[in-house]
N, C-alpha and C. Protein backbone atom coordinates (compact mmCIF):
# COMPACT_ATOMS: atom_id res chain seq x y z
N UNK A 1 14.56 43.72 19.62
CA UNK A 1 15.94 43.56 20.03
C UNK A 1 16.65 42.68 19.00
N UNK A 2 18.03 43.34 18.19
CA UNK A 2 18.65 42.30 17.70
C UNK A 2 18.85 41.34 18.44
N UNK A 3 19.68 40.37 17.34
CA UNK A 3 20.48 38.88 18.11
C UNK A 3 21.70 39.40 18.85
N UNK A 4 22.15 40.49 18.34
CA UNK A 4 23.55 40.64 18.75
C UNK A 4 23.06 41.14 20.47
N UNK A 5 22.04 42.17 20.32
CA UNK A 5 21.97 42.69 21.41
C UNK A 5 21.24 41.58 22.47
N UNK A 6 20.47 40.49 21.73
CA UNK A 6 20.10 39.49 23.17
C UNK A 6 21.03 38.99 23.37
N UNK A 7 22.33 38.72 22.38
CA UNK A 7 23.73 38.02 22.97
C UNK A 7 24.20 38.85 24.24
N UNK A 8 23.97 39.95 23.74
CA UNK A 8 25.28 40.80 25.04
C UNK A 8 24.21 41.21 26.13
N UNK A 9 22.84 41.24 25.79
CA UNK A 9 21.92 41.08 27.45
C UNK A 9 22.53 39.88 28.12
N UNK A 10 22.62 38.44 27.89
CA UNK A 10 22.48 37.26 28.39
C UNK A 10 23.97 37.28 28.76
N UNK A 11 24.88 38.28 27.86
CA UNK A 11 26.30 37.81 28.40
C UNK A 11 26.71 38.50 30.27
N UNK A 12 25.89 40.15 29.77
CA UNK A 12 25.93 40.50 31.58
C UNK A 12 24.83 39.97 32.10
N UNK A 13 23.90 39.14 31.71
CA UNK A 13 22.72 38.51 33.05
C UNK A 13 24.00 37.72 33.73
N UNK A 14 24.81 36.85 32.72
CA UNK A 14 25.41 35.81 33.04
C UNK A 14 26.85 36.35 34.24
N UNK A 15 26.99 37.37 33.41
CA UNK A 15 28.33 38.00 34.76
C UNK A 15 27.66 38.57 35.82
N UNK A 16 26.65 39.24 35.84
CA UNK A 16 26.09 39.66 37.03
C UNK A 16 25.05 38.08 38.14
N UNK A 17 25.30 37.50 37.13
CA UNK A 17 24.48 36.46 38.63
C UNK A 17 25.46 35.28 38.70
N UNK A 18 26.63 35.40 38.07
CA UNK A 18 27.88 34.67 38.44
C UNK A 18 27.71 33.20 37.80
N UNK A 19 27.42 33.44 36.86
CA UNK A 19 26.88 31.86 35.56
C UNK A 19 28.52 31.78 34.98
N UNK A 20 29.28 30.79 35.92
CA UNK A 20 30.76 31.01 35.15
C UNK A 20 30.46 29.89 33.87
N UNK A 21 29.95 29.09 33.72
CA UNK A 21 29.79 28.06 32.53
C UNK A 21 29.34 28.53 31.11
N UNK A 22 28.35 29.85 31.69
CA UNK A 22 27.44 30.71 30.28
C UNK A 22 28.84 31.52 29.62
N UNK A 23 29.74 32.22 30.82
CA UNK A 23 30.58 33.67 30.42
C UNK A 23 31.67 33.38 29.50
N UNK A 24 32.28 32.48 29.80
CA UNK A 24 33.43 31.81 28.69
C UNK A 24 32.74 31.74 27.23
N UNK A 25 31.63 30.88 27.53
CA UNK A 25 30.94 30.73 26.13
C UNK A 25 30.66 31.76 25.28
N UNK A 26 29.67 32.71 26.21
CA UNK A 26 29.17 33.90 25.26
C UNK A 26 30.46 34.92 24.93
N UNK A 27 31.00 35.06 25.79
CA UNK A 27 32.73 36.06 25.41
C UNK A 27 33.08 35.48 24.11
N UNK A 28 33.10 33.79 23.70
CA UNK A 28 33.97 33.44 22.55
C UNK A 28 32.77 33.55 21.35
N UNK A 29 31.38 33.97 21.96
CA UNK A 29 30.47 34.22 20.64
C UNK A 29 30.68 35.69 20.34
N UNK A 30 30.77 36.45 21.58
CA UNK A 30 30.68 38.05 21.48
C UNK A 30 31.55 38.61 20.15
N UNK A 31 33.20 37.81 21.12
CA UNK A 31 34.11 38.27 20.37
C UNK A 31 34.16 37.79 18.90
N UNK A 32 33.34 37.03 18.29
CA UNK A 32 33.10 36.86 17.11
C UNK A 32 32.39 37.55 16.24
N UNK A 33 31.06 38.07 17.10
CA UNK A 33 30.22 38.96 16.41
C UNK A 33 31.27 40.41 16.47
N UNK A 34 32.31 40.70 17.12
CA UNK A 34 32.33 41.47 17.46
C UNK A 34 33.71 41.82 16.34
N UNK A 35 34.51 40.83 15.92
CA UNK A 35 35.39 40.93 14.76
C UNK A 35 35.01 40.92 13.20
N UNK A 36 33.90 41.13 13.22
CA UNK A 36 32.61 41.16 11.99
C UNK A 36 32.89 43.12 11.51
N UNK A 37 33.66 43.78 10.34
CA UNK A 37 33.37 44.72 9.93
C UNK A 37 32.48 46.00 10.16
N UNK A 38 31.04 45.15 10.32
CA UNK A 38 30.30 46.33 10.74
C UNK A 38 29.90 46.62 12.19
N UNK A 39 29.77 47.72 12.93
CA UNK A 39 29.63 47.79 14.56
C UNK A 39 27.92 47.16 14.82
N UNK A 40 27.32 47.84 14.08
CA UNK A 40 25.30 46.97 14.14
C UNK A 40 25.42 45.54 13.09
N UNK A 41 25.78 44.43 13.00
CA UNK A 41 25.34 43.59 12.02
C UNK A 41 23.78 43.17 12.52
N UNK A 42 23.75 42.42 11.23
CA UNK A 42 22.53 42.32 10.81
C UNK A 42 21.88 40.88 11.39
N UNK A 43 20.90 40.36 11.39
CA UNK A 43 20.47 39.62 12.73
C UNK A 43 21.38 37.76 11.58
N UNK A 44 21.18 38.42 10.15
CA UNK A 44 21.73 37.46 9.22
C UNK A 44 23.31 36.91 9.47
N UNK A 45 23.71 38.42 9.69
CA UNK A 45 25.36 38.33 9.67
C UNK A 45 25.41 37.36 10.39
N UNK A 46 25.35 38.15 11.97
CA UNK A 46 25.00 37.57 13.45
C UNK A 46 24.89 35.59 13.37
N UNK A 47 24.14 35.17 12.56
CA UNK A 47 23.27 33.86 12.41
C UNK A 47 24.20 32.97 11.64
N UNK A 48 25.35 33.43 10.73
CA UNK A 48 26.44 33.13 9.90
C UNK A 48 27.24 32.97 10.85
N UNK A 49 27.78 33.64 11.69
CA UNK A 49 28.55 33.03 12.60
C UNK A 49 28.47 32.14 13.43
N UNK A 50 27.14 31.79 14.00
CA UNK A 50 26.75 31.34 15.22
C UNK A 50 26.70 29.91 14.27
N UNK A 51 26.66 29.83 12.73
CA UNK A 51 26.18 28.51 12.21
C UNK A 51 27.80 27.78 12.11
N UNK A 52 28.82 28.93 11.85
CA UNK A 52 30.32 28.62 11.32
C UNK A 52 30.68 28.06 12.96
N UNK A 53 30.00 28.50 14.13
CA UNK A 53 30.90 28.50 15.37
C UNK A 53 30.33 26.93 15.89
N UNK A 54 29.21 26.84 15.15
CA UNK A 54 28.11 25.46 15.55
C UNK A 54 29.27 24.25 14.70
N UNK A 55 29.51 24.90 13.19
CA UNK A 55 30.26 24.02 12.33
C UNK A 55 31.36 23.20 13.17
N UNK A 56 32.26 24.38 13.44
CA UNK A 56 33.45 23.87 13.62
C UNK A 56 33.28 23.04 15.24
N UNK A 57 32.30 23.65 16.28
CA UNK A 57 32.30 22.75 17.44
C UNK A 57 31.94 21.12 17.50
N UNK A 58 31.08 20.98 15.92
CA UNK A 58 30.67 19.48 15.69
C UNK A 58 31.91 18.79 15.15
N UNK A 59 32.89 19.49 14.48
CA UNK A 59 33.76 18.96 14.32
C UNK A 59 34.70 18.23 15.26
N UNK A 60 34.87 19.38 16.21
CA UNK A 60 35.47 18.84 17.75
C UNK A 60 34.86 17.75 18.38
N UNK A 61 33.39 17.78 18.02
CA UNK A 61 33.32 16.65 18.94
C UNK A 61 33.01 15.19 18.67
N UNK A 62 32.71 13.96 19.15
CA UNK A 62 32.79 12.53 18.39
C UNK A 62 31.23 12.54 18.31
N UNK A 63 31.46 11.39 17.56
CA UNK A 63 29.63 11.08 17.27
C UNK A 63 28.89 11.00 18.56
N UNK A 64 27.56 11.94 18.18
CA UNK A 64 26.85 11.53 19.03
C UNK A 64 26.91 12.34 20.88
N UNK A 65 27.73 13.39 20.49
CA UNK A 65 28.37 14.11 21.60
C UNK A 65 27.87 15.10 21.61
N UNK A 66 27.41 15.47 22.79
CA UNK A 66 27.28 17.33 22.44
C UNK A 66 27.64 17.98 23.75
N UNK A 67 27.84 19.65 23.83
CA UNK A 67 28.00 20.23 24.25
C UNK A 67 27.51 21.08 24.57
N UNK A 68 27.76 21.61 26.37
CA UNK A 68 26.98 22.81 26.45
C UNK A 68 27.49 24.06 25.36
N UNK A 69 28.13 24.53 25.06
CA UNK A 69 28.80 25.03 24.02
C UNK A 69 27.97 25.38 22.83
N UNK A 70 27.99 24.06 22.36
CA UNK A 70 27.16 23.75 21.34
C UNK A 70 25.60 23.95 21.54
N UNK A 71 25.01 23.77 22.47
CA UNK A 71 23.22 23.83 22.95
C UNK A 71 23.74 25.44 23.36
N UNK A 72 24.55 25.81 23.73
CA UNK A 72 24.22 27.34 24.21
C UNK A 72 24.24 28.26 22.83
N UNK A 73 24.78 27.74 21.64
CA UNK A 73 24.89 28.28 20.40
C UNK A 73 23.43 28.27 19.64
N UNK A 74 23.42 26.81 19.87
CA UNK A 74 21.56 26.46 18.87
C UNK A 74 20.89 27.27 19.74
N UNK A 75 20.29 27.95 20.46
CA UNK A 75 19.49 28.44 21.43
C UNK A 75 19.22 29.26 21.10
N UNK A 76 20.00 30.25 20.19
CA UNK A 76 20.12 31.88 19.10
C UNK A 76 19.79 31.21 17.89
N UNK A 77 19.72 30.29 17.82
CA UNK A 77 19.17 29.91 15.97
C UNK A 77 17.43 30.03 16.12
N UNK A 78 16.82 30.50 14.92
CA UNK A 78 15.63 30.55 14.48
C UNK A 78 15.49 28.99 14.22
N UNK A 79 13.87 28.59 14.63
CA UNK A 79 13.37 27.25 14.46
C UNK A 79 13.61 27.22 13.01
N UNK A 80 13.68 25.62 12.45
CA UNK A 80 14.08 25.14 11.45
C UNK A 80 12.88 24.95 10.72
N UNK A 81 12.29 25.37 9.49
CA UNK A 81 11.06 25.22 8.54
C UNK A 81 11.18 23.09 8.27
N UNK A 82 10.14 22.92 8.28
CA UNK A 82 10.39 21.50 8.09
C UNK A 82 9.94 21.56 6.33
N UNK A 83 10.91 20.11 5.89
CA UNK A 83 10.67 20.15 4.27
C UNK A 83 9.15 20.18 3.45
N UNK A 84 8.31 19.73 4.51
CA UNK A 84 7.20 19.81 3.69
C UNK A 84 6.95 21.56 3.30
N UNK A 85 6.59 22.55 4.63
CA UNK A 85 6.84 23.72 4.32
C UNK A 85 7.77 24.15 2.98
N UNK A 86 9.06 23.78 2.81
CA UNK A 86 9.66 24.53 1.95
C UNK A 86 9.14 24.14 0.45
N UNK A 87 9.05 22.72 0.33
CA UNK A 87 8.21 22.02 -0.85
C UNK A 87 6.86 23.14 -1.42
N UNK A 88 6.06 22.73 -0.59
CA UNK A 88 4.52 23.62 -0.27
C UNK A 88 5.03 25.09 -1.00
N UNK A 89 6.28 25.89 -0.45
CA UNK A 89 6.51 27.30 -1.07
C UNK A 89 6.90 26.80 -2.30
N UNK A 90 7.83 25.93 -2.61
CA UNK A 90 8.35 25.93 -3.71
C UNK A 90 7.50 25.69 -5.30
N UNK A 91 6.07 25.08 -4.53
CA UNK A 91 5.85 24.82 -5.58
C UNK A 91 4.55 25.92 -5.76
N UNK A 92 4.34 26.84 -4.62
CA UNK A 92 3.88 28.10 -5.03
C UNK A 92 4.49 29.43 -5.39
N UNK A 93 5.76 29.08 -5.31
CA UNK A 93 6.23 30.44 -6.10
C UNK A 93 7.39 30.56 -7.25
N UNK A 94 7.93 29.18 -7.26
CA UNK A 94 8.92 29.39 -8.30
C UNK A 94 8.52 29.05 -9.36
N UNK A 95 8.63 29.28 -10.28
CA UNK A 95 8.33 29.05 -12.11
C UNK A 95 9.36 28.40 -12.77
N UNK A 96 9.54 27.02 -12.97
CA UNK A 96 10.68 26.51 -13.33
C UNK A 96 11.30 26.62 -14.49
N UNK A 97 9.75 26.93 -15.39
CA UNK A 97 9.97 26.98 -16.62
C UNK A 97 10.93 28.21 -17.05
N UNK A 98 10.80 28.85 -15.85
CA UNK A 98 11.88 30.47 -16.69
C UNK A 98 13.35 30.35 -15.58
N UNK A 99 13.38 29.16 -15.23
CA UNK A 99 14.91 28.88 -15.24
C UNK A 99 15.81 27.58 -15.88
N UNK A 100 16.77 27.81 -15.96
CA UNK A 100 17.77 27.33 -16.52
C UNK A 100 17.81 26.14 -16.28
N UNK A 101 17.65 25.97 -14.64
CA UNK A 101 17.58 24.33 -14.12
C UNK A 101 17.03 24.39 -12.91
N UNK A 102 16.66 23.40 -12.51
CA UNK A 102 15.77 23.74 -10.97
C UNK A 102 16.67 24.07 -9.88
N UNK A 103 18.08 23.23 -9.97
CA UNK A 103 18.76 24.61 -8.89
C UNK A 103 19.19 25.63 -8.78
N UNK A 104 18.79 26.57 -9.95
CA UNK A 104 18.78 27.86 -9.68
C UNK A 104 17.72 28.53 -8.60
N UNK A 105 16.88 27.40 -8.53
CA UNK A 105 15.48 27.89 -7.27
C UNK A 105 16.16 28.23 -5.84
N UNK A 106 17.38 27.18 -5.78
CA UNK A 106 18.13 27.28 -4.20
C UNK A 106 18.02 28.70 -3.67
N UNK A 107 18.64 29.87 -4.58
CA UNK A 107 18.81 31.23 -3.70
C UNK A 107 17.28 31.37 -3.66
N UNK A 108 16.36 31.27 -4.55
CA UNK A 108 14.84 31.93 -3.81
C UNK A 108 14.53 31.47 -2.83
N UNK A 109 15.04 30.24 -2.93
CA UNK A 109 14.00 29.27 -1.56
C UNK A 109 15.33 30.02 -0.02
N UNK A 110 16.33 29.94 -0.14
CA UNK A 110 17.53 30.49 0.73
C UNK A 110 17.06 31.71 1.04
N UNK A 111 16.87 32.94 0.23
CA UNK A 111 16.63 34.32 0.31
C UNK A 111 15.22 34.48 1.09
N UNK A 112 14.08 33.57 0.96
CA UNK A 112 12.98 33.74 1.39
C UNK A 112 13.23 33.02 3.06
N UNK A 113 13.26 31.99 3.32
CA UNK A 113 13.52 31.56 4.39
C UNK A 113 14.38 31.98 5.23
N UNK A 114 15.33 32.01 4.70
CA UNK A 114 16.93 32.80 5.55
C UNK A 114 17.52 31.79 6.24
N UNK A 115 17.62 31.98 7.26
CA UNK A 115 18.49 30.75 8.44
C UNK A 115 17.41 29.81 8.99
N UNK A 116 16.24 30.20 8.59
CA UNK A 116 15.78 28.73 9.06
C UNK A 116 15.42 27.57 7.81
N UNK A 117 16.31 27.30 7.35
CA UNK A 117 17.06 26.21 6.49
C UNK A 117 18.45 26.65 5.98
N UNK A 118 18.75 25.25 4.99
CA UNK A 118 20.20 25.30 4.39
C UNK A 118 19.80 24.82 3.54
N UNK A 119 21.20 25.32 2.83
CA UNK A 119 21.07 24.76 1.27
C UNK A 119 21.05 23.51 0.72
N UNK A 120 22.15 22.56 1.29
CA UNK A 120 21.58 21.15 1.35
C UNK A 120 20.41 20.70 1.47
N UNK A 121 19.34 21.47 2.14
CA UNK A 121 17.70 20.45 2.49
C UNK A 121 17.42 21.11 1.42
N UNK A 122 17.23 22.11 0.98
CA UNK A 122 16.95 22.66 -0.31
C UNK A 122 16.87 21.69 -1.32
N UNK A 123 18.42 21.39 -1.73
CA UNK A 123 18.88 20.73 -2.63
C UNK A 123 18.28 19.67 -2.75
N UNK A 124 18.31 18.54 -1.61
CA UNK A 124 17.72 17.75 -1.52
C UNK A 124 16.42 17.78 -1.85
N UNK A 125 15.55 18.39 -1.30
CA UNK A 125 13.91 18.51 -2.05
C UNK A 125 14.07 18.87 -3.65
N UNK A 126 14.71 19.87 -3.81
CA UNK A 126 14.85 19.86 -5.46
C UNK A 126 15.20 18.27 -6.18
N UNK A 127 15.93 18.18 -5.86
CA UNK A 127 16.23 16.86 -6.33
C UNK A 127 15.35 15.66 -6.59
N UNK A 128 14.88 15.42 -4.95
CA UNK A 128 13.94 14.17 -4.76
C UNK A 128 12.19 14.46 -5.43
N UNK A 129 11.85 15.84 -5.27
CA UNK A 129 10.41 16.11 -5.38
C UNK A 129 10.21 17.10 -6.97
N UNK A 130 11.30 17.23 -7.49
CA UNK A 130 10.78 18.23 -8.92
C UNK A 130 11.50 17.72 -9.93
């Protein structure tokens, strides 16, 4: 099952057993996935939004605050690789010597992992460990 499609299972579990707190929420994720170009996106696309919709809700809120909103969003994110993992790959598959500079490694290490990291922790390990 895509992401999109466990979004829109959980959006009618939520209208059919009368979850008014879930339905607002998932409607303003739906309708996001749902103003996206293609009618099937991809579980990536899908994961781009849910990170832009995470962005801007931390913005809204003050330090240290969170929201159901916000926890009902992280809940569709893939677990996060911790840095030792990405280190450990990095230093089994990239060849530094045949690039330009070591952050050109960012898209391999990005492309291989996908959404479970960002480019910042990336960066950061490049930085601190090579």
């Amino acid at each position: 099952m895509s992401l999109k499609e466990e979004i829109m299972n959980d959006l009618s579990n939520s209208i059919k057993n009368k979850l008014l707190h879930n339905i607002s929420d998932l409607k303003v994720i739906v309708g996001e996935i749902q103003r996206l170009p293609e009618k099937n996106p991809s579980d990536n696309e899908v994961l781009k939004i849910l990170n832009k919709l995470i962005k801007y809700e931390k913005i809204n809120l003050a330090d240290n605050e969170t929201s159901t909103y916000l926890k009902l969003i992280e809940s569709y994110l893939p677990t996060k690789v911790s840095e030792e993992q990405i280190e450990l790959w990095i230093k089994e598959n990239i060849e530094f010597e045949k690039l330009k500079n070591k952050m050109m490694a960012i898209r391999f290490v990005l492309d291989h992992f996908g959404a479970q990291t960002d480019g910042g922790t990336v960066k950061k390990i490049l930085m601190e460990k090579f």
